[in-house]
Structure formats: structure tokens, C-alpha cells
C-alpha atoms as a PDB file:
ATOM      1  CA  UNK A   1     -23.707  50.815  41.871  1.00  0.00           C
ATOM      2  CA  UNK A   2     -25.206  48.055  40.063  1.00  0.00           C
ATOM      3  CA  UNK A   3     -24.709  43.929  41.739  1.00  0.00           C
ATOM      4  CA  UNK A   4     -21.896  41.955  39.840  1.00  0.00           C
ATOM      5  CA  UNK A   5     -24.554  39.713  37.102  1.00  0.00           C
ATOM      6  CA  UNK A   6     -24.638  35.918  38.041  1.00  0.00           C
ATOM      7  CA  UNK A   7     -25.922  35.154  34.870  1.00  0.00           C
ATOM      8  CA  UNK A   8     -25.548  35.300  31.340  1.00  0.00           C
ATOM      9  CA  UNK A   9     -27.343  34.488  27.831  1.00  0.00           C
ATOM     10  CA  UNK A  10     -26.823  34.986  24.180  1.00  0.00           C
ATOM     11  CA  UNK A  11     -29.667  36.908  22.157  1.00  0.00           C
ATOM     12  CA  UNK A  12     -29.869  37.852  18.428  1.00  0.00           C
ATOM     13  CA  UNK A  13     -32.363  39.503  16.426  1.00  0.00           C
ATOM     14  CA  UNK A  14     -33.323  41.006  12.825  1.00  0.00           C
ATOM     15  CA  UNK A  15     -35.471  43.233  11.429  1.00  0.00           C
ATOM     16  CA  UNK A  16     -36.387  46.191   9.211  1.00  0.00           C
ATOM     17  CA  UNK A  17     -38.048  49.345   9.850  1.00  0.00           C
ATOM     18  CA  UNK A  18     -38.266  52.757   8.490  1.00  0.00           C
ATOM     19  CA  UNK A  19     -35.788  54.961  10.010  1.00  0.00           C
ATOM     20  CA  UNK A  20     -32.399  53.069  11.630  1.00  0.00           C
ATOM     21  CA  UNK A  21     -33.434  53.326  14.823  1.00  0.00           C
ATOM     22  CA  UNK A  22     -36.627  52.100  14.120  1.00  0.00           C
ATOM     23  CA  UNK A  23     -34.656  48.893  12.477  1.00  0.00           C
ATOM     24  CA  UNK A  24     -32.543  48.432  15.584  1.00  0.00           C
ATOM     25  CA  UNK A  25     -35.738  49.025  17.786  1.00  0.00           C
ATOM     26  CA  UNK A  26     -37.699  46.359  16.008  1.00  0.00           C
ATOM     27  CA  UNK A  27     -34.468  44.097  16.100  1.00  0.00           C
ATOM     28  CA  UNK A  28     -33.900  44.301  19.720  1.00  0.00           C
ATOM     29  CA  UNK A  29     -37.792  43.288  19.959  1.00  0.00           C
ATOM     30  CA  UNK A  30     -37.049  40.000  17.906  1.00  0.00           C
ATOM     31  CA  UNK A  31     -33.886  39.582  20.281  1.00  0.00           C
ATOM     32  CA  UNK A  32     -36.247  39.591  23.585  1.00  0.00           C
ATOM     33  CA  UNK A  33     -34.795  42.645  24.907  1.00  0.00           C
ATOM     34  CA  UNK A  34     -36.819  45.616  23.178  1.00  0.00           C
ATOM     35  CA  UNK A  35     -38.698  46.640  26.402  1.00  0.00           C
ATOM     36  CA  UNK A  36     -35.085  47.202  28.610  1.00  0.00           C
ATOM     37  CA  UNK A  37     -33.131  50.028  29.019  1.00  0.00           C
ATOM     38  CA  UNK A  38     -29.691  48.760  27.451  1.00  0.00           C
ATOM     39  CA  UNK A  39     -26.712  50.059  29.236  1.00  0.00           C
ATOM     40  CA  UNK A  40     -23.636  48.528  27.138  1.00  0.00           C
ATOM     41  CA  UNK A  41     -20.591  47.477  28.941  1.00  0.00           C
ATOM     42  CA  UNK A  42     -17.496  46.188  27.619  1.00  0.00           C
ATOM     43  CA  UNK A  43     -16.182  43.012  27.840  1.00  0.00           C
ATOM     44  CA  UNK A  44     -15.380  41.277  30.498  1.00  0.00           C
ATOM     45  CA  UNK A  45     -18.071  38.218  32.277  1.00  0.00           C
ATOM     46  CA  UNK A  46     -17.793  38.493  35.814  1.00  0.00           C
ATOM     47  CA  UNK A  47     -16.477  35.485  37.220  1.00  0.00           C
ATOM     48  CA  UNK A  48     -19.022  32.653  38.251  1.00  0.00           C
ATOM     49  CA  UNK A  49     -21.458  33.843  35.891  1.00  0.00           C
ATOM     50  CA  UNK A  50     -23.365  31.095  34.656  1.00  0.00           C
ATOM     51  CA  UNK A  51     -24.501  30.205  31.568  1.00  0.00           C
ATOM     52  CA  UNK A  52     -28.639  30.129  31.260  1.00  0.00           C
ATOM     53  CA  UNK A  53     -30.749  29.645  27.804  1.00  0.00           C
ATOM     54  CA  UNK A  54     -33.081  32.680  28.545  1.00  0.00           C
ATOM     55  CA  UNK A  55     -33.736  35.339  30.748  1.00  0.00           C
ATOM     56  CA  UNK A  56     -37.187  36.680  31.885  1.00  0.00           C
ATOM     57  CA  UNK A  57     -36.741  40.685  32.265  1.00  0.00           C
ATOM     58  CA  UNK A  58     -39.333  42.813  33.781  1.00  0.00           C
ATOM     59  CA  UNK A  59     -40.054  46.110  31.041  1.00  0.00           C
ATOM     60  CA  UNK A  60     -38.107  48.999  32.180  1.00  0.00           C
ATOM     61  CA  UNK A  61     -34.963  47.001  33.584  1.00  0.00           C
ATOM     62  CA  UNK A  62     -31.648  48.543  33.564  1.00  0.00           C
ATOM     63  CA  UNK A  63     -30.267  45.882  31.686  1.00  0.00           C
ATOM     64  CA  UNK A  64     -26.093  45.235  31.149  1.00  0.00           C
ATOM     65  CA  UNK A  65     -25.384  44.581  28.014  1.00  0.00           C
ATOM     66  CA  UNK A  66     -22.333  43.587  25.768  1.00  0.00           C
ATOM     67  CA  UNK A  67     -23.628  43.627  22.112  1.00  0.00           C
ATOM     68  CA  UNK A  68     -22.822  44.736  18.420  1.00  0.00           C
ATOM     69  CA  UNK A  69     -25.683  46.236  15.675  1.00  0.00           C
ATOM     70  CA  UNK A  70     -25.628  46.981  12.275  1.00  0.00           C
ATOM     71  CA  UNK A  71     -28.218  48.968  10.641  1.00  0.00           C
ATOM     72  CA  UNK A  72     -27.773  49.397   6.505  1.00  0.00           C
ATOM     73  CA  UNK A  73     -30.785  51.336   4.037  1.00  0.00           C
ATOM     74  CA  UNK A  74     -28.833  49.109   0.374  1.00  0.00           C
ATOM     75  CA  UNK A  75     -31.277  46.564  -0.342  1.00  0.00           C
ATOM     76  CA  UNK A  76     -30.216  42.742  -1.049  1.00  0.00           C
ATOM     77  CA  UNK A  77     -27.089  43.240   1.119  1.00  0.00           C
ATOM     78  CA  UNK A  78     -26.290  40.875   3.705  1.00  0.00           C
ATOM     79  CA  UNK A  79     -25.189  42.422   7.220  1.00  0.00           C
ATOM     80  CA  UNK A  80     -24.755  39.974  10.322  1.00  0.00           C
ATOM     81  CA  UNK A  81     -23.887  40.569  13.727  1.00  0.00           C
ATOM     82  CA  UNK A  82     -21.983  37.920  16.495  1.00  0.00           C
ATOM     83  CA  UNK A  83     -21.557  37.580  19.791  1.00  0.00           C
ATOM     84  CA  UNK A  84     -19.444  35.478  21.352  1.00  0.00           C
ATOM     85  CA  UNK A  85     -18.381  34.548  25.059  1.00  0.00           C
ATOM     86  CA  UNK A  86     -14.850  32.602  26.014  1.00  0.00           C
ATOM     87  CA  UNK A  87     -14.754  31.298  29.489  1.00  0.00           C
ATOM     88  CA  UNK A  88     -11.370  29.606  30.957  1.00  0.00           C
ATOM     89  CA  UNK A  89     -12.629  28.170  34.227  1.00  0.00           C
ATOM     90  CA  UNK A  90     -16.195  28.503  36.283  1.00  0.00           C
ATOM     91  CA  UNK A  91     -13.743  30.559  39.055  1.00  0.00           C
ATOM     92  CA  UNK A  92     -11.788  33.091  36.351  1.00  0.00           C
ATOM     93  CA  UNK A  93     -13.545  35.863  34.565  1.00  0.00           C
ATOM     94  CA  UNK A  94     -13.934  35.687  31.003  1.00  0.00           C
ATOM     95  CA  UNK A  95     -14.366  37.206  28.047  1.00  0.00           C
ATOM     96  CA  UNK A  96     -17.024  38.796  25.388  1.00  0.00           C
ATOM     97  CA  UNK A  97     -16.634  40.052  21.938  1.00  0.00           C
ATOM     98  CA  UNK A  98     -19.118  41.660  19.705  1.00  0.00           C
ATOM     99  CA  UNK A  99     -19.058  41.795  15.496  1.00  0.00           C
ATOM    100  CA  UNK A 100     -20.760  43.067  12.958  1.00  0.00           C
ATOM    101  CA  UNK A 101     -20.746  43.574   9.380  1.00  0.00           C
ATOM    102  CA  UNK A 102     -21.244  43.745   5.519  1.00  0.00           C
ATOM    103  CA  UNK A 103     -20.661  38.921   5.793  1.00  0.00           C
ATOM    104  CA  UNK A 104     -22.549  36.115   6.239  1.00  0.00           C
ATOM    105  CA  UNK A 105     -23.208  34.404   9.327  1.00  0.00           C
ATOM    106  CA  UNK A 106     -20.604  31.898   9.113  1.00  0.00           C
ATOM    107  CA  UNK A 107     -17.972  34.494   8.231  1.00  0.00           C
ATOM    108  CA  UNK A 108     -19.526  36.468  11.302  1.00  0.00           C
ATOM    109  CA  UNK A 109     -19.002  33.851  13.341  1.00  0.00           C
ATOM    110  CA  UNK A 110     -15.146  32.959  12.226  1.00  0.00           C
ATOM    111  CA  UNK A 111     -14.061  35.975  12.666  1.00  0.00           C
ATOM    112  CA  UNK A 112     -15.974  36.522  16.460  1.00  0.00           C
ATOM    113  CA  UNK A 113     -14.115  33.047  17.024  1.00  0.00           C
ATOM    114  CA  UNK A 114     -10.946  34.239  16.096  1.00  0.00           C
ATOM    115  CA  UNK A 115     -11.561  37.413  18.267  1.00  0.00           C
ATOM    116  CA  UNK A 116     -12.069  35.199  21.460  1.00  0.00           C
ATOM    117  CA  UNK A 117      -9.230  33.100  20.853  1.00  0.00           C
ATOM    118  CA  UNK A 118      -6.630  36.034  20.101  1.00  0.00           C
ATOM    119  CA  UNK A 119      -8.347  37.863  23.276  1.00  0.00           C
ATOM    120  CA  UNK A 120      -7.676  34.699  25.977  1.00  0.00           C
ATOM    121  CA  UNK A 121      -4.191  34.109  24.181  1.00  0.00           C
ATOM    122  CA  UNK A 122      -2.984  37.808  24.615  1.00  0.00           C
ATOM    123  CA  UNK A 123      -3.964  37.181  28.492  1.00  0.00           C
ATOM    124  CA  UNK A 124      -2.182  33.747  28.411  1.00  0.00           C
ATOM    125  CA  UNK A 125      -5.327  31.894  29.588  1.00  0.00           C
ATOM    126  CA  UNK A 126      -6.313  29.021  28.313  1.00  0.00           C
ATOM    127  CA  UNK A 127     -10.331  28.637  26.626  1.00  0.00           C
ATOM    128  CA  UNK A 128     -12.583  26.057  27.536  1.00  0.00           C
ATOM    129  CA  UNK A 129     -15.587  27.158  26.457  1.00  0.00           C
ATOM    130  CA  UNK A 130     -16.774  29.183  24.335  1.00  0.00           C
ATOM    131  CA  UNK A 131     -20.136  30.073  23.587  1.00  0.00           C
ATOM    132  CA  UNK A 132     -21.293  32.189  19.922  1.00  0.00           C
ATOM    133  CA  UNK A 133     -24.606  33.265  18.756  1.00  0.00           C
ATOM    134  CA  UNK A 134     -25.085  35.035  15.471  1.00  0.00           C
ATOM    135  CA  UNK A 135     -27.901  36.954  13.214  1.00  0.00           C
ATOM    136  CA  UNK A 136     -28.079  37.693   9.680  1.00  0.00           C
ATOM    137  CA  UNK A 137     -30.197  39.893   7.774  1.00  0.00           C
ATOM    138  CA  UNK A 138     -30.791  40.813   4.460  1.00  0.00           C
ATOM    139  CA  UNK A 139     -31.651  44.245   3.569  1.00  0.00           C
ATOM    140  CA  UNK A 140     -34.971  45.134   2.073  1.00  0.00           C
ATOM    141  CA  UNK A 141     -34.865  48.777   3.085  1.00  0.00           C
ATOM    142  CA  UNK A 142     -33.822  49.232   6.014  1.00  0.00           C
ATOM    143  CA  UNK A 143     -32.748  46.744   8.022  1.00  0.00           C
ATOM    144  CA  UNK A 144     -30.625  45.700  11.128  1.00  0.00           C
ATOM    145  CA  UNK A 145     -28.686  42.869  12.890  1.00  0.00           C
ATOM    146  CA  UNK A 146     -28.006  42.359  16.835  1.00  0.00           C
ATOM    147  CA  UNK A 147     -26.286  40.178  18.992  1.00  0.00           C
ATOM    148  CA  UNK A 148     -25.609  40.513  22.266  1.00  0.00           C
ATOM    149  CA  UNK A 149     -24.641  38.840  26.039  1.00  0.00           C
ATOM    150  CA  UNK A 150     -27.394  40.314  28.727  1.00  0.00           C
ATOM    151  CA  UNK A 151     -25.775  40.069  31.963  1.00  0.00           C
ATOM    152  CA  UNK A 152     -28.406  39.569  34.569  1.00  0.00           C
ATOM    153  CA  UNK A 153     -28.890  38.134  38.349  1.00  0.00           C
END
């Protein structure tokens, strides 16, 4: 069994490539997380998890992950991807939420906003904080967008 993360941080990337994979392989590179081994949870933040701008993981990490992707091969369309994080108290869990999409990145991110907020009120907590991050691509061939929360220690 893996340790409860302590940590947490919001990464994004976009890219093309040749093949899909190859699009969301390149993307994860631009989101700092390229050389991990992803294993995607769901989405709940352990409680106590703090917030930190970056993480420094070693190549080959198992790496928790809560994160959405889109990869799309129709040039000049716009795809975007969001992540977002609500947090009631430093003591109570919270909560993450992943989008993505044929929008923008401000649509991304009203809609991953929205998400959070119906999320905390169907629990009947209240959200302080919320962090979002968001990435927007558009197509040339192949391209893809990724967001995502690494949970780390």
C-alpha cells in the first residue's frame, strides 16, 4: 500500500505528436510529469495535504495522479483540459475534479468551477479554497491537452 500524499500541485501541458499517444506523451513532458509512471486516482485530497508550486519527481516514480486529457487529429480546433482542487478546511479532506473538452480555457475553467462547487455543496461543506489550473491547445494534427493534481510526499 502506497503512504497517504502530504502534498499536492497543479500541472498542465500541450502538445502534438504523431499518433495520440504520442500527443499525450509529449504533453505530459510539457506538464513535468512525462518520466513517471501515472497511476490515476479519483478524487478525493487526503486531508492535510498541502498546497506546493512544484514537485521534484525522481524518473520511474509511481506517481498518484488525478487528471483529465484530450487528444483530437481535426486541425484548428480548440480542446482544453482543467483541473481543479476545492479544499474546506486544512483538517477536512477535499476535493478534485478533472475536465476536458472541444472549449476554450475560460469555458474549461467555468465549468471545472462549477464542478467543485456542486461537488462540496452535495456534501454540505462549505469551500474555502479552491485552486484551478487549465491548458489549451489548438490542433495542428494531432494534438493533446492535460491537467492534472500529482499527489506526492
Amino acid at each position: 500500500m502506497l503512504p497517504t500524499p502530504t502534498k499536492f500541485a497543479l500541472v498542465s501541458g500541450t502538445a502534438e505528436g504523431g499518433t495520440p499517444l504520442n500527443a499525450f506523451d509529449h504533453a505530459l513532458l510539457d506538464a513535468g510529469v512525462g518520466n513517471c509512471n501515472l497511476l490515476k486516482v479519483s478524487s478525493i485530497l487526503p486531508p492535510g495535504a498541502a498546497f506546493v508550486p512544484e514537485v521534484t519527481i525522481p524518473p520511474g516514480s509511481l506517481v498518484p495522479i488525478a487528471y483529465g486529457s484530450t487528444s483530437l487529429d481535426k486541425p484548428g480546433e480548440l480542446i482544453s483540459a482543467a483541473i481543479a482542487v476545492g479544499i474546506c478546511d486544512e483538517d477536512t479532506y477535499g476535493v478534485i475534479m478533472e475536465y476536458c473538452g472541444n472549449t476554450s480555457k475560460g469555458e474549461a475553467e467555468k465549468i471545472i468551477r462549477r464542478m467543485v462547487e456542486e461537488a462540496f455543496e452535495k456534501r454540505g461543506l462549505p469551500l474555502t479554497q479552491l485552486f484551478v489550473r487549465t491548458a489549451e491547445h489548438r490542433v495542428v494534427k494531432i494534438g493533446c491537452a492535460f491537467a492534472g493534481v500529482v499527489l506526492w510526499y
